[in-house]
N, C-alpha and C. Protein backbone atom coordinates (compact mmCIF):
# COMPACT_ATOMS: atom_id res chain seq x y z
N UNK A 1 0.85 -1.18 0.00
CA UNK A 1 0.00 0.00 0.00
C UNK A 1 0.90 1.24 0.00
N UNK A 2 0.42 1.94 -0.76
CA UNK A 2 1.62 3.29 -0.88
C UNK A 2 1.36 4.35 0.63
N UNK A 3 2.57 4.80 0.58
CA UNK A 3 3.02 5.61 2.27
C UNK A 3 3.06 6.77 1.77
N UNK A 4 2.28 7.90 2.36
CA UNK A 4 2.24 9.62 2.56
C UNK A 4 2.80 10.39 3.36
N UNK A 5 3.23 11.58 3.13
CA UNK A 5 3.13 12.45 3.95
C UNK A 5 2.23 13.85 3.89
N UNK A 6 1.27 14.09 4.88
CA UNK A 6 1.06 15.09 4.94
C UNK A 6 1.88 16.29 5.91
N UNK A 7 1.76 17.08 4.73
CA UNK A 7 2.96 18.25 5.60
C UNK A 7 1.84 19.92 5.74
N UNK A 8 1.19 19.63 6.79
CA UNK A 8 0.44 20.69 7.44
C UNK A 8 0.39 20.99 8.67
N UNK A 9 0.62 22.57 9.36
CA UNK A 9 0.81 22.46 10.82
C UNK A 9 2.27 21.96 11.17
N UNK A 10 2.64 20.73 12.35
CA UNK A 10 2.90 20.77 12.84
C UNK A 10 4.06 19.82 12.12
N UNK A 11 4.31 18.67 12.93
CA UNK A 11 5.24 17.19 12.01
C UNK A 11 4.54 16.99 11.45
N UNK A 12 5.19 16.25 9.94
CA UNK A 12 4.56 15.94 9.24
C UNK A 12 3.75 14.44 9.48
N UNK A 13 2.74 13.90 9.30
CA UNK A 13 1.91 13.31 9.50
C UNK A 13 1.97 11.89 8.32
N UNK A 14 2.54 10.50 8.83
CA UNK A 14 2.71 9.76 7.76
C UNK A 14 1.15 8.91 7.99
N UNK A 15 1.06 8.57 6.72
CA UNK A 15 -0.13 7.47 6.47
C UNK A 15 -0.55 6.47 5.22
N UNK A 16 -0.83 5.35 5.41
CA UNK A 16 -1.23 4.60 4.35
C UNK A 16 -1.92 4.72 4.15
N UNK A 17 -2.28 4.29 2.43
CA UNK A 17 -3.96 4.93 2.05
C UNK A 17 -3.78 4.34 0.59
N UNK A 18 -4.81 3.61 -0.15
CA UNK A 18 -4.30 3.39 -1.89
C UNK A 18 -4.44 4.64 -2.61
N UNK A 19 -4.66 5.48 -2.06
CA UNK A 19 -4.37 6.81 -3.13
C UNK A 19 -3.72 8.00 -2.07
N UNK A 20 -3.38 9.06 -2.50
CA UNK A 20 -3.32 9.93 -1.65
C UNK A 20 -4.74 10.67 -1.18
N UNK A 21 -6.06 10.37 -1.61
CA UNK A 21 -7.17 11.03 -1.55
C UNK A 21 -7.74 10.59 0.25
N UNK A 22 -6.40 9.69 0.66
CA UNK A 22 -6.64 9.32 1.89
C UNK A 22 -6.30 10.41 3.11
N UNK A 23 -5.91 11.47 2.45
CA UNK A 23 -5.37 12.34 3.27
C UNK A 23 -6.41 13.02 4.33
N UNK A 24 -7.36 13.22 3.73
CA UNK A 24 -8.68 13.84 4.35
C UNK A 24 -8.90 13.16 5.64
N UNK A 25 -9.28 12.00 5.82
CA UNK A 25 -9.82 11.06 6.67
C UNK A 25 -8.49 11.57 7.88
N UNK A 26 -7.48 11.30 7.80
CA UNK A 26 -6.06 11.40 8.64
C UNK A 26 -5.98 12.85 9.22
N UNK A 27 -5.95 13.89 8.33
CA UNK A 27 -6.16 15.22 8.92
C UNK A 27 -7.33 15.87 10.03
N UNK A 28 -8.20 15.01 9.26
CA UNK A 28 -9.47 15.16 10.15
C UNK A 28 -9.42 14.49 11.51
N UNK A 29 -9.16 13.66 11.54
CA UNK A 29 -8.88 12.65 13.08
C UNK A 29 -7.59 13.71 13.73
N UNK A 30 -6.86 14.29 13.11
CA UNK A 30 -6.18 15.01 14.04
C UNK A 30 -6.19 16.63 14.09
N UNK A 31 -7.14 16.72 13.51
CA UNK A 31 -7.59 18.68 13.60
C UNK A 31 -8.16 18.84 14.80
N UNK A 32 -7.70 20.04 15.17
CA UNK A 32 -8.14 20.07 16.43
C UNK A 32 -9.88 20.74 16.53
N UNK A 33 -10.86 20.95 15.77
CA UNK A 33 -12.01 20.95 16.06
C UNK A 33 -12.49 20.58 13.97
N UNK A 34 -12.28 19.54 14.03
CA UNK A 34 -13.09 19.10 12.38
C UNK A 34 -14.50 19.26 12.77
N UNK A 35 -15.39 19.63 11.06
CA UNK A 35 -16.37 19.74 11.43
C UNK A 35 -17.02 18.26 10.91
N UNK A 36 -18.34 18.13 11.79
CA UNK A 36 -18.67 16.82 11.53
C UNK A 36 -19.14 15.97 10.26
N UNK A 37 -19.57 17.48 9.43
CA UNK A 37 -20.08 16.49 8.10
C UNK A 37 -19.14 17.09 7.14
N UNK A 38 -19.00 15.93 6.29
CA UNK A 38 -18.07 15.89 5.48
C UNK A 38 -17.75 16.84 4.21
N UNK A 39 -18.68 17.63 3.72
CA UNK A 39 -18.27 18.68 3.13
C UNK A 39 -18.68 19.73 3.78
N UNK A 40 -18.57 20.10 4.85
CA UNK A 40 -18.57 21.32 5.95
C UNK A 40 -16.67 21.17 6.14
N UNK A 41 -16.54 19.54 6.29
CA UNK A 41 -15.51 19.87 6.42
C UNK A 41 -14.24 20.12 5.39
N UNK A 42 -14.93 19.27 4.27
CA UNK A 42 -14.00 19.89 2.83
C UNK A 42 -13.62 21.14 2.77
N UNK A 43 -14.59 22.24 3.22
CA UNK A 43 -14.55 23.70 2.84
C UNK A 43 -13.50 24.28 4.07
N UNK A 44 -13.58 23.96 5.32
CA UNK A 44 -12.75 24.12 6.71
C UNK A 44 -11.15 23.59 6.15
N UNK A 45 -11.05 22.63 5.45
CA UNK A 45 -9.70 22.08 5.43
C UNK A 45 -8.90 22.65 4.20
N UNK A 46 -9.62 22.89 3.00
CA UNK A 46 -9.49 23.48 1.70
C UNK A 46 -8.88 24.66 2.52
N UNK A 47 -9.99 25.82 3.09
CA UNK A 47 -9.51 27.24 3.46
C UNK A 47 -8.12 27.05 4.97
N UNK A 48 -7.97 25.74 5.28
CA UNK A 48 -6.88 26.05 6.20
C UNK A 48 -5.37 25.69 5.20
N UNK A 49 -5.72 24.96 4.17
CA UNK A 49 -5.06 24.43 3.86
C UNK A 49 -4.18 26.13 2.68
N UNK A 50 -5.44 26.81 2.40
CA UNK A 50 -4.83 27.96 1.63
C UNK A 50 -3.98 29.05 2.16
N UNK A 51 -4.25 29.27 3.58
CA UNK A 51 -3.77 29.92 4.60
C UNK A 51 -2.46 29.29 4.69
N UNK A 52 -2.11 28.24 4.87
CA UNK A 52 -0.79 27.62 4.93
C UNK A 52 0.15 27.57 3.86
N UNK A 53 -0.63 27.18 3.18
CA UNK A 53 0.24 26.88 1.69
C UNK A 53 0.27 28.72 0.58
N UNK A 54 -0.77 29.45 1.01
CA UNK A 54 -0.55 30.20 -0.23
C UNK A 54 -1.20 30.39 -1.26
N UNK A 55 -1.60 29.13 -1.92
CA UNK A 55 -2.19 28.93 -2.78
C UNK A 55 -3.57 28.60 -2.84
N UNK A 56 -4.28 28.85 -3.82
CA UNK A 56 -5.69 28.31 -4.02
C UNK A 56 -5.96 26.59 -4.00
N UNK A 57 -7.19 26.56 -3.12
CA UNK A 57 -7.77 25.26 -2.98
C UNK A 57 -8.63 25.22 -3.86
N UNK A 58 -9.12 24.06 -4.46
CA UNK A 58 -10.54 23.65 -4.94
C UNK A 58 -11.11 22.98 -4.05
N UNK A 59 -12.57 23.54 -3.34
CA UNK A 59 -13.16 21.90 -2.84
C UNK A 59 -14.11 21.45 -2.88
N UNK A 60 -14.47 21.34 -4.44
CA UNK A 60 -15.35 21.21 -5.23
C UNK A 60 -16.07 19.41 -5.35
N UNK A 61 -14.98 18.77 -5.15
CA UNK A 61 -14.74 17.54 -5.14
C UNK A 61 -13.10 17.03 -4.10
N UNK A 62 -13.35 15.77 -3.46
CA UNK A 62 -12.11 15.55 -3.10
C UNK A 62 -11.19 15.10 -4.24
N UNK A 63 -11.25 14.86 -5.26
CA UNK A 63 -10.29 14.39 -6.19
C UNK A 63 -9.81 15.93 -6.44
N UNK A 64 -9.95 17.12 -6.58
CA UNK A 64 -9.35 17.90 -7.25
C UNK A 64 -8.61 18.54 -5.55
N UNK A 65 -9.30 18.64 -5.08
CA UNK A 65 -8.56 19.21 -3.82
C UNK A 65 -7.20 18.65 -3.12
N UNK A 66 -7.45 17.04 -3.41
CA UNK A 66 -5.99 16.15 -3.39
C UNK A 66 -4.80 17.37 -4.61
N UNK A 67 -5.92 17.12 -5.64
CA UNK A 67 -4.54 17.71 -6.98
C UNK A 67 -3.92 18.75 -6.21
N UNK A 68 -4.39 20.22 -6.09
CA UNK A 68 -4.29 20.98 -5.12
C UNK A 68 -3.61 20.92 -4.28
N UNK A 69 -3.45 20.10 -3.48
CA UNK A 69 -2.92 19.79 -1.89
C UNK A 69 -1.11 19.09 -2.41
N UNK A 70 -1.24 18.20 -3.26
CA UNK A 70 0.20 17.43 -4.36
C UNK A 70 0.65 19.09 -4.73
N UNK A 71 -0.13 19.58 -5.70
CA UNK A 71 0.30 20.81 -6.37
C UNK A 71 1.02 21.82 -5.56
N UNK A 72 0.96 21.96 -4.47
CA UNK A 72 1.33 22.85 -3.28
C UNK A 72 2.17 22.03 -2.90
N UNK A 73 2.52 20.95 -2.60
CA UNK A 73 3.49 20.09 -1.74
C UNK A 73 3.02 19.46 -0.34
N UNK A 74 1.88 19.82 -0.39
CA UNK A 74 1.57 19.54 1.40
C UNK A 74 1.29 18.12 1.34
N UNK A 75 0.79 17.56 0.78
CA UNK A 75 1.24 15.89 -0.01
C UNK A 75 2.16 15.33 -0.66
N UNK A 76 2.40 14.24 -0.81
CA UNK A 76 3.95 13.64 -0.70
C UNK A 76 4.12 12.43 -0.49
N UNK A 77 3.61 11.89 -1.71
CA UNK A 77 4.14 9.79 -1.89
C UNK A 77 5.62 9.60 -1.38
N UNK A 78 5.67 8.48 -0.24
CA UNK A 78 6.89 8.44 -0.11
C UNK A 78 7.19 6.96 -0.15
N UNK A 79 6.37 6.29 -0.93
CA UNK A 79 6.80 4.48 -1.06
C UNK A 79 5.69 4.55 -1.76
């Protein structure tokens, strides 16, 4: 199974997942107030994620917001 890193906040955060679109699920278990439904929280993680990085989020869909998140670097196949 391929190995990630998410690099947001604090250490970077490793995790398995068959895509990187696994990132969501992992961030969320460790944000410190996620919101409970799932595209309440797309839009919360997209806009923290722009604040950090700089750049524009999409979070229109989780497949493009992954692109986004790779595109910035804050994602990161590492096996």
């Amino acid at each position: 199974m391929p190995k990630f890193l998410l690099k947001i906040g604090g250490d970077p955060i490793e995790f398995e997942s068959d895509n990187a679109e696994g990132f969501l699920g992992v961030w969320k278990d460790s944000y410190f107030m996620p919101d409970k439904d799932d595209g309440a929280w797309l839009r919360t993680a997209a806009a923290a994620a722009c604040d950090w990085s700089g750049k524009p989020m999409r979070f229109d869909n989780v497949s493009n917001f992954t692109s986004d998140m790779i595109d910035a670097g804050l994602i990161e196949e590492v096996r």
